[in-house]
C-alpha atoms as a PDB file:
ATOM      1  CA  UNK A   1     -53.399 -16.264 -43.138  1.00  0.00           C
ATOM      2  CA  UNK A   2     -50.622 -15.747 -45.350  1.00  0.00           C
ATOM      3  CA  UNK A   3     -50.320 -11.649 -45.177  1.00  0.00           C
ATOM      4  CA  UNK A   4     -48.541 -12.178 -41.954  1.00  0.00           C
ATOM      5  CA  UNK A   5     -45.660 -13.851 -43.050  1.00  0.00           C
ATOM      6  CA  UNK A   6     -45.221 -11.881 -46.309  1.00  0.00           C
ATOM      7  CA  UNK A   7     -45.391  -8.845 -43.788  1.00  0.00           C
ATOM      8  CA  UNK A   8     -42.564 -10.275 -41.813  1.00  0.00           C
ATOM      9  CA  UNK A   9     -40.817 -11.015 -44.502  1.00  0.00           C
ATOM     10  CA  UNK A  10     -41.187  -7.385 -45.945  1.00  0.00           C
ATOM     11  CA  UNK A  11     -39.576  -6.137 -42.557  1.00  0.00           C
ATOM     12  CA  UNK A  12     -37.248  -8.085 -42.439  1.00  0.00           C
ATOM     13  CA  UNK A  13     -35.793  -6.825 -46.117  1.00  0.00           C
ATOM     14  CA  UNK A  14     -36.302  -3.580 -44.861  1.00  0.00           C
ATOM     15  CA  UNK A  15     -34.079  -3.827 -41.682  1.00  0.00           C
ATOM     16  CA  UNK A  16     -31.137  -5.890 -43.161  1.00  0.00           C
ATOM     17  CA  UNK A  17     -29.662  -2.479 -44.975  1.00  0.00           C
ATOM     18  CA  UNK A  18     -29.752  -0.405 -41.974  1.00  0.00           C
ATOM     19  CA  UNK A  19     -27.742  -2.711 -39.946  1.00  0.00           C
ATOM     20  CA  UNK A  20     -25.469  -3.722 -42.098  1.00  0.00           C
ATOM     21  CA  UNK A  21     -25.144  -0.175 -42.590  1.00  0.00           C
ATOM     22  CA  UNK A  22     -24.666   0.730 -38.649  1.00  0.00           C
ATOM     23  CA  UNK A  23     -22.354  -2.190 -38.213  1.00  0.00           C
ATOM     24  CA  UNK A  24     -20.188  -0.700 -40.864  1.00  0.00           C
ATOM     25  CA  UNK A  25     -19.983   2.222 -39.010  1.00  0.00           C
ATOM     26  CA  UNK A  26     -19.199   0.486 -35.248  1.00  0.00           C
ATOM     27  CA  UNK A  27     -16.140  -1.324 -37.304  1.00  0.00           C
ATOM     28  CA  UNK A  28     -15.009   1.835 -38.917  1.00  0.00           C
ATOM     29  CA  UNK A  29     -14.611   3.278 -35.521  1.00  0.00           C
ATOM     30  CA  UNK A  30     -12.884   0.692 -34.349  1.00  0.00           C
ATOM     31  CA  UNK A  31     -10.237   0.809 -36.965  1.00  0.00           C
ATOM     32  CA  UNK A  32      -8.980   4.221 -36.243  1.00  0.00           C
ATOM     33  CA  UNK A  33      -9.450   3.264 -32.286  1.00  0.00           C
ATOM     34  CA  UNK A  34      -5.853   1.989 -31.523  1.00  0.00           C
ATOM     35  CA  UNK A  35      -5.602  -1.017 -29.314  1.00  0.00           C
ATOM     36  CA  UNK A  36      -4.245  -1.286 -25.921  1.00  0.00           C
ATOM     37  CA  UNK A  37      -1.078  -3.027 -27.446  1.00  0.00           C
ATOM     38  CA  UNK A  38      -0.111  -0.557 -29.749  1.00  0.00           C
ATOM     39  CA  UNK A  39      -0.687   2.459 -27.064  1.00  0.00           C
ATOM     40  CA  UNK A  40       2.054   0.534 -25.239  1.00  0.00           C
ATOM     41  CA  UNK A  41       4.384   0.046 -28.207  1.00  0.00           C
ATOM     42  CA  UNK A  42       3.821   3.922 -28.836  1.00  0.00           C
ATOM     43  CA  UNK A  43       4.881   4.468 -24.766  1.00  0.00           C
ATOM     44  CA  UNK A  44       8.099   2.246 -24.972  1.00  0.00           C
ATOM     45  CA  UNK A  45       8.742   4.217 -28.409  1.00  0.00           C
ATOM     46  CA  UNK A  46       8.999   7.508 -25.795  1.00  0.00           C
ATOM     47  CA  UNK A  47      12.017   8.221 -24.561  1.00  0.00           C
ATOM     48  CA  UNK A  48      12.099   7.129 -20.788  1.00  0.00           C
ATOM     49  CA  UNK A  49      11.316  10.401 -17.801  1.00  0.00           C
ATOM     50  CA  UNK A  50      13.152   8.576 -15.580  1.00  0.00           C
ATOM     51  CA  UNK A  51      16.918   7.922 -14.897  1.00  0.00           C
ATOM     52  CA  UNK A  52      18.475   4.385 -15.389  1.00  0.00           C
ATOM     53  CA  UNK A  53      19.405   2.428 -12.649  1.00  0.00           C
ATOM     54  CA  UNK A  54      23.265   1.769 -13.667  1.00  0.00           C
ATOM     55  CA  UNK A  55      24.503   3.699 -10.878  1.00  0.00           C
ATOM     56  CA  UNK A  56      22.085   1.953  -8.310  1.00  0.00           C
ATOM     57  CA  UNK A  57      24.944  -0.054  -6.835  1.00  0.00           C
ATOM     58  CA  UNK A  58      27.443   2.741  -5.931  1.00  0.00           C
ATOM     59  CA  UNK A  59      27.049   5.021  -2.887  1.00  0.00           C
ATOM     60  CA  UNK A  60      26.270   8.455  -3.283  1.00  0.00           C
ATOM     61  CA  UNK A  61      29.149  10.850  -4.299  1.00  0.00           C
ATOM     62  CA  UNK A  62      28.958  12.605  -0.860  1.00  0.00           C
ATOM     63  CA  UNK A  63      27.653  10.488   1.073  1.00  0.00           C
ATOM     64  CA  UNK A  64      29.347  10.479   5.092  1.00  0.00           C
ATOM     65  CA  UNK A  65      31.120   6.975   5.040  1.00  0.00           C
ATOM     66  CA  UNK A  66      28.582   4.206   6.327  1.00  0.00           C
ATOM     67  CA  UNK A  67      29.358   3.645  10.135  1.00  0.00           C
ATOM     68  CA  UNK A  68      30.621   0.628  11.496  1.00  0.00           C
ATOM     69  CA  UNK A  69      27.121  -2.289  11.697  1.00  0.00           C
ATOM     70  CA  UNK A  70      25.559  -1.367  15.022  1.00  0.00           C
ATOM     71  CA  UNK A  71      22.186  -3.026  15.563  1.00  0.00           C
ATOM     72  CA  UNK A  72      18.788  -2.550  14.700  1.00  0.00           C
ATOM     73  CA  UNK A  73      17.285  -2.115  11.521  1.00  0.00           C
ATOM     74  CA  UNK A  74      16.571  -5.260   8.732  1.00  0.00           C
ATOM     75  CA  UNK A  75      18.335  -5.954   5.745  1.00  0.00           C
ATOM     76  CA  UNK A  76      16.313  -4.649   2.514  1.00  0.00           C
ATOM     77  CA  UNK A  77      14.622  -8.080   0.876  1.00  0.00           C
ATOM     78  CA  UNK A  78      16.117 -10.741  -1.546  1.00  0.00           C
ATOM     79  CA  UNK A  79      14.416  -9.304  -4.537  1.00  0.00           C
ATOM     80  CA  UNK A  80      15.309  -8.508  -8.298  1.00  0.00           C
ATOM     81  CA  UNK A  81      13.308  -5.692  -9.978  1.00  0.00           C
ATOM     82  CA  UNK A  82      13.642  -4.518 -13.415  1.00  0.00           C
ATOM     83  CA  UNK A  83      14.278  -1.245 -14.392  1.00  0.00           C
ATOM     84  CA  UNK A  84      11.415   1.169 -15.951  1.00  0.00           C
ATOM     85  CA  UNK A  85      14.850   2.190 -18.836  1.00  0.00           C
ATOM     86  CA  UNK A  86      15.695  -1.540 -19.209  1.00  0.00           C
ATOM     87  CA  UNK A  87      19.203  -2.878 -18.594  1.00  0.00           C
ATOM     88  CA  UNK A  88      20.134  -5.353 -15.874  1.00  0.00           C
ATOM     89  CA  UNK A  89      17.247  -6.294 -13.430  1.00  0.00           C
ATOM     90  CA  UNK A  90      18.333  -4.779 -10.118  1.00  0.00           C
ATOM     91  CA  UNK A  91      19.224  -6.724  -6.647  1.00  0.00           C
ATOM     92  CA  UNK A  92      17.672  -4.438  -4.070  1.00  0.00           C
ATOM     93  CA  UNK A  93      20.750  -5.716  -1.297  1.00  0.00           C
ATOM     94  CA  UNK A  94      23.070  -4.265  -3.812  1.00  0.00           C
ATOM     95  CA  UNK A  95      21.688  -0.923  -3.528  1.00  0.00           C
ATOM     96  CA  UNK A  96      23.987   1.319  -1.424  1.00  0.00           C
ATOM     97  CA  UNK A  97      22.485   4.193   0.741  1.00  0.00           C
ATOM     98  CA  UNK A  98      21.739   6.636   2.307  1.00  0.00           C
ATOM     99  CA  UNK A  99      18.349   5.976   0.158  1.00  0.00           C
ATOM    100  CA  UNK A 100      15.042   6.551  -0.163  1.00  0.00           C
ATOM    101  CA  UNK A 101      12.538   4.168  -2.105  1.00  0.00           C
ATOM    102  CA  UNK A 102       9.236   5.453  -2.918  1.00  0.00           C
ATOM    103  CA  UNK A 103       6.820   2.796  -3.672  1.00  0.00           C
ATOM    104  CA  UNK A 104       3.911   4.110  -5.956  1.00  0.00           C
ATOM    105  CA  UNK A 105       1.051   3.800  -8.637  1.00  0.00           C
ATOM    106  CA  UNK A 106      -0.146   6.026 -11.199  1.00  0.00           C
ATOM    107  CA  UNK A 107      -3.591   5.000  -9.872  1.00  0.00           C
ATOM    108  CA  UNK A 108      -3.049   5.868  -6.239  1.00  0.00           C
ATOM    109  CA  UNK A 109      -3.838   9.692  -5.857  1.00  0.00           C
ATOM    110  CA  UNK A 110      -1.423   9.904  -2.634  1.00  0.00           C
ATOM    111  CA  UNK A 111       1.033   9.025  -4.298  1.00  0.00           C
ATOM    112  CA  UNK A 112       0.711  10.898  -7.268  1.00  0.00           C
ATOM    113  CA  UNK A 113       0.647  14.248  -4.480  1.00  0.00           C
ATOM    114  CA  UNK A 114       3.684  13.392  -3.012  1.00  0.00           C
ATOM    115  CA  UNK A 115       5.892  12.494  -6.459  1.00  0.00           C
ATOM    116  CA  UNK A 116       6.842  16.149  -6.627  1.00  0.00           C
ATOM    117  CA  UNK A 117       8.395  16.316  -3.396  1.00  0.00           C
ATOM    118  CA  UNK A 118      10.207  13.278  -3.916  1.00  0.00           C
ATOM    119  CA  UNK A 119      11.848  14.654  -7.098  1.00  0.00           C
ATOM    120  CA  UNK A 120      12.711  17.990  -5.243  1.00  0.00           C
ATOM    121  CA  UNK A 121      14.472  15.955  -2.419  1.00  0.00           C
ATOM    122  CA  UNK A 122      16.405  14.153  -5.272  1.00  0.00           C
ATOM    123  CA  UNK A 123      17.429  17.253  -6.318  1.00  0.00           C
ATOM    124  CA  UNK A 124      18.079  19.143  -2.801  1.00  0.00           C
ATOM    125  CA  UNK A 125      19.834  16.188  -1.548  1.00  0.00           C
ATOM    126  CA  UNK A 126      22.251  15.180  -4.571  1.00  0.00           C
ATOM    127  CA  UNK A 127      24.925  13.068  -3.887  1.00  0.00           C
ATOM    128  CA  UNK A 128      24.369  13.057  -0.344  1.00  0.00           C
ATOM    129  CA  UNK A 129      21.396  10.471  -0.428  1.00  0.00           C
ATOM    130  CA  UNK A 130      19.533   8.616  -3.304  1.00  0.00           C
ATOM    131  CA  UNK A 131      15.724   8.850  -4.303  1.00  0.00           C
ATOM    132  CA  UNK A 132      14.937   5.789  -5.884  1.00  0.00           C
ATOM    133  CA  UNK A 133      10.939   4.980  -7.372  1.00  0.00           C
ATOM    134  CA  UNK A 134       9.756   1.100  -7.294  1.00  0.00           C
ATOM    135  CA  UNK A 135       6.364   1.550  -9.641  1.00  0.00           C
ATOM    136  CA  UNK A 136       3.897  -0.756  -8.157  1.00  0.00           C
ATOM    137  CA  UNK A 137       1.677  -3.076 -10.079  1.00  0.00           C
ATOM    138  CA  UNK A 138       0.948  -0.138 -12.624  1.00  0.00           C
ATOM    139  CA  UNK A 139       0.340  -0.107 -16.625  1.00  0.00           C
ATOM    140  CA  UNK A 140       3.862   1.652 -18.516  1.00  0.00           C
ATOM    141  CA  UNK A 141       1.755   4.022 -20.349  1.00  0.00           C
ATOM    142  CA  UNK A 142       0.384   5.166 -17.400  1.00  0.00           C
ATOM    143  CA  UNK A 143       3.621   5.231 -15.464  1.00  0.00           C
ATOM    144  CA  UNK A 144       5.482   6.709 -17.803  1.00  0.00           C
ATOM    145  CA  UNK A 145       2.660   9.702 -17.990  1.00  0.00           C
ATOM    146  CA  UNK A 146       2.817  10.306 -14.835  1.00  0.00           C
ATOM    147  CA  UNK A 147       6.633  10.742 -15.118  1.00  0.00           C
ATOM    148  CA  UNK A 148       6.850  12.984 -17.912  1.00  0.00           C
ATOM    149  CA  UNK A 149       3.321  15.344 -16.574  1.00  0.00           C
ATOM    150  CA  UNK A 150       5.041  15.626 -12.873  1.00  0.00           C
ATOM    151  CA  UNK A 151       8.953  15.765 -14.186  1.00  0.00           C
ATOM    152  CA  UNK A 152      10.015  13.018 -12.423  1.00  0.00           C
ATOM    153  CA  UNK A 153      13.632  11.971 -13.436  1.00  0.00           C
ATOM    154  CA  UNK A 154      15.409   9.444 -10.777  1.00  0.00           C
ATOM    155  CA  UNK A 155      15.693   5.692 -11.006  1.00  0.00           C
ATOM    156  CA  UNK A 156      12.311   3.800 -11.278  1.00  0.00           C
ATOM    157  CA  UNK A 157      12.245  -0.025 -10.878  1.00  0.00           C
ATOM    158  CA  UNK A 158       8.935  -2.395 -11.572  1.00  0.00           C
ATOM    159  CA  UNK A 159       7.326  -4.599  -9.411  1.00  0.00           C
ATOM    160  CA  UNK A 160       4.128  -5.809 -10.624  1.00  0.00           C
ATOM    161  CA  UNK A 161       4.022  -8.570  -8.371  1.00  0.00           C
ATOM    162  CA  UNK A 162       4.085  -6.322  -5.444  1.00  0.00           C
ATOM    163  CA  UNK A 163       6.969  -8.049  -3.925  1.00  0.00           C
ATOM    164  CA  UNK A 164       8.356  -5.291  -1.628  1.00  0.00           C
ATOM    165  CA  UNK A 165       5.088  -4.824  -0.127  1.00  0.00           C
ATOM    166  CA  UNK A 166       5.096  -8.454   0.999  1.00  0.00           C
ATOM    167  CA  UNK A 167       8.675  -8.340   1.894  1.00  0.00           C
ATOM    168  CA  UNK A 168       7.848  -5.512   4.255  1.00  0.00           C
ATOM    169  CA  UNK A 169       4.497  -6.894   5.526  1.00  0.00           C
ATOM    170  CA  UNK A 170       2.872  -3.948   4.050  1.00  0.00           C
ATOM    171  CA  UNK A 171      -0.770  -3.794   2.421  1.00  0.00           C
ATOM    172  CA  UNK A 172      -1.672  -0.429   1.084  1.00  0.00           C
ATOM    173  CA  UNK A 173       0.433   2.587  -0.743  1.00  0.00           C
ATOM    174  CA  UNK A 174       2.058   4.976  -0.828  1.00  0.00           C
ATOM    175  CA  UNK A 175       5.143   3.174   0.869  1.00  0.00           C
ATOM    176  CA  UNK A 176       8.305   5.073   1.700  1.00  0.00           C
ATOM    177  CA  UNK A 177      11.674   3.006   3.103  1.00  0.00           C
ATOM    178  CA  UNK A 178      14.463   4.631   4.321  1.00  0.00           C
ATOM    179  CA  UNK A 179      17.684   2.619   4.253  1.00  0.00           C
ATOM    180  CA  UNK A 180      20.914   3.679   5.437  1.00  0.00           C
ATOM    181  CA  UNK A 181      24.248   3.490   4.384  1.00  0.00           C
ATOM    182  CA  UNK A 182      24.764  -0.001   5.429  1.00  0.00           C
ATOM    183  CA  UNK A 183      21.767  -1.322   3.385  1.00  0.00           C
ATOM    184  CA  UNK A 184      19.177  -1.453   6.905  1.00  0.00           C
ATOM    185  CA  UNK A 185      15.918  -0.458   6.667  1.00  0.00           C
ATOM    186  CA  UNK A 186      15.696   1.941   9.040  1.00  0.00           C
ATOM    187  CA  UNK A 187      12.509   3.252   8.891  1.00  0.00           C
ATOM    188  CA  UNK A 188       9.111   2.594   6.641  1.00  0.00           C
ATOM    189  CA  UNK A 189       6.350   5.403   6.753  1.00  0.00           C
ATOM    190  CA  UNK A 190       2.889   4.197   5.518  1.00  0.00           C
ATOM    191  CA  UNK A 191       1.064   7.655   6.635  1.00  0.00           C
ATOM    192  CA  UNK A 192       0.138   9.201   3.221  1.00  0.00           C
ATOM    193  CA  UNK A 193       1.384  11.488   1.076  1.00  0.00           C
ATOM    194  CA  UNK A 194       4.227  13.091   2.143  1.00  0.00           C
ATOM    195  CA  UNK A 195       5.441  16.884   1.361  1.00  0.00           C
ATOM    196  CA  UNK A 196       9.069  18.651   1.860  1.00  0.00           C
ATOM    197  CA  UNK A 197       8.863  19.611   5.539  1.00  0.00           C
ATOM    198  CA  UNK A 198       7.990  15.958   6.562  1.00  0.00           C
ATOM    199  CA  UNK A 199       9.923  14.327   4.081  1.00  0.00           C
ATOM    200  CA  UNK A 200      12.851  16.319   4.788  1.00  0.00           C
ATOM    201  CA  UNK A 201      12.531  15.435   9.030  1.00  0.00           C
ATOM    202  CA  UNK A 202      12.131  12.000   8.354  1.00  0.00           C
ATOM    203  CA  UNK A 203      15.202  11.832   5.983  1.00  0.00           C
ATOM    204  CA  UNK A 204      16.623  13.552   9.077  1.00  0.00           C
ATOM    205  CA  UNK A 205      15.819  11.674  11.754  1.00  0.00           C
ATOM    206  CA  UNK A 206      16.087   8.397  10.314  1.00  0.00           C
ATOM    207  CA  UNK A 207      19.685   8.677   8.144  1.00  0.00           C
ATOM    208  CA  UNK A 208      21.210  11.538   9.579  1.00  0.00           C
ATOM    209  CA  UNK A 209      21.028  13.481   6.667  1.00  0.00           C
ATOM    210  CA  UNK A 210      19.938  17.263   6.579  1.00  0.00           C
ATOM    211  CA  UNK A 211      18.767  18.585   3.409  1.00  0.00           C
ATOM    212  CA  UNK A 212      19.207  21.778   2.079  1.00  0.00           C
ATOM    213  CA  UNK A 213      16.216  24.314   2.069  1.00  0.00           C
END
């Protein structure tokens, strides 16, 4: 009767070493495995992809004067966003057109297509209309990858609470808003990912604007 629990006992003494001895190991590789707060000190330590948002309240340099209010068209939202380069948080009615905001996710494979052609239009388009990003409910790390992998360089403002969306009445993304000189939403295209031909007829159609080829 009493082998048993010398038995157990014997096991038991055996087993103690080798788990103490894998546990070491688990917490040694979670040492070197950097934490999810220190990933994102390392991001904000990167210098920035993007463009700050100083110049966000200014109309383009070449932009055709806006013309005098007609009708049509709402006023863009009472909402404050942050810049992605820091600075002062940004009033989206003091944003001054022609522009177009590009609402977007790292995690939303539209919108990661259509980034590119954003940043071309930006570029095609400069100082006749504004390009202007508002990263939606998105990690930094992961926006700021995104950035830097796809060379995205204007303005990007955060809205983790997905306020624009509800402003708009909108659900899903990628979100695109046109908004004309006079600070009216003109148009807002919810049809997926976007490339230069499209992008460049609704830019077109919507603020009068042509864009270069």
């Amino acid at each position: 009767m009493s082998r048993a629990p010398q038995s157990r006992r014997r096991l038991v003494a055996l087993l103690v070493p080798v788990l103490l001895a894998v546990a070491g190991c688990t917490a040694g590789t979670e040492e070197k495995d950097p934490g999810p707060s220190e990933r994102q000190k390392a991001a904000a330590n990167r210098p920035s992809p993007f463009q700050d948002c100083s110049a966000l309240g200014t109309p383009p340099a070449s932009a055709a004067p806006a013309p005098p209010s007609g009708g049509g068209g709402q006023t863009l939202p009472e909402l404050t966003l942050n810049c992605f380069t820091g600075g002062a948080p940004v009033a989206l009615r003091d944003l001054r057109g022609p522009a177009v905001i590009n609402v977007w996710a790292s995690w939303c494979p539209p919108c990661r297509k259509e980034l590119p052609a954003f940043q071309r239009l930006s570029e095609r388009a400069a100082g006749q209309l504004r390009v202007v990003g508002v990263n939606n409910q998105d990690g930094r790390e992961a926006a700021q990858a995104i950035g830097e992998d796809f060379g995205i360089r204007f303005p990007v403002l955060v809205d983790q609470g997905e306020g624009l969306k509800r402003e708009l009445n909108r659900k899903a993304i990628p979100l695109t808003v046109f908004v004309d000189g006079q600070g009216r939403v003109r148009h807002v295209d919810s049809t997926g990912a976007l490339d230069d031909a499209r992008l460049a007829e609704l830019v077109r159609q919507h603020l009068g604007v042509t864009v270069p080829a």
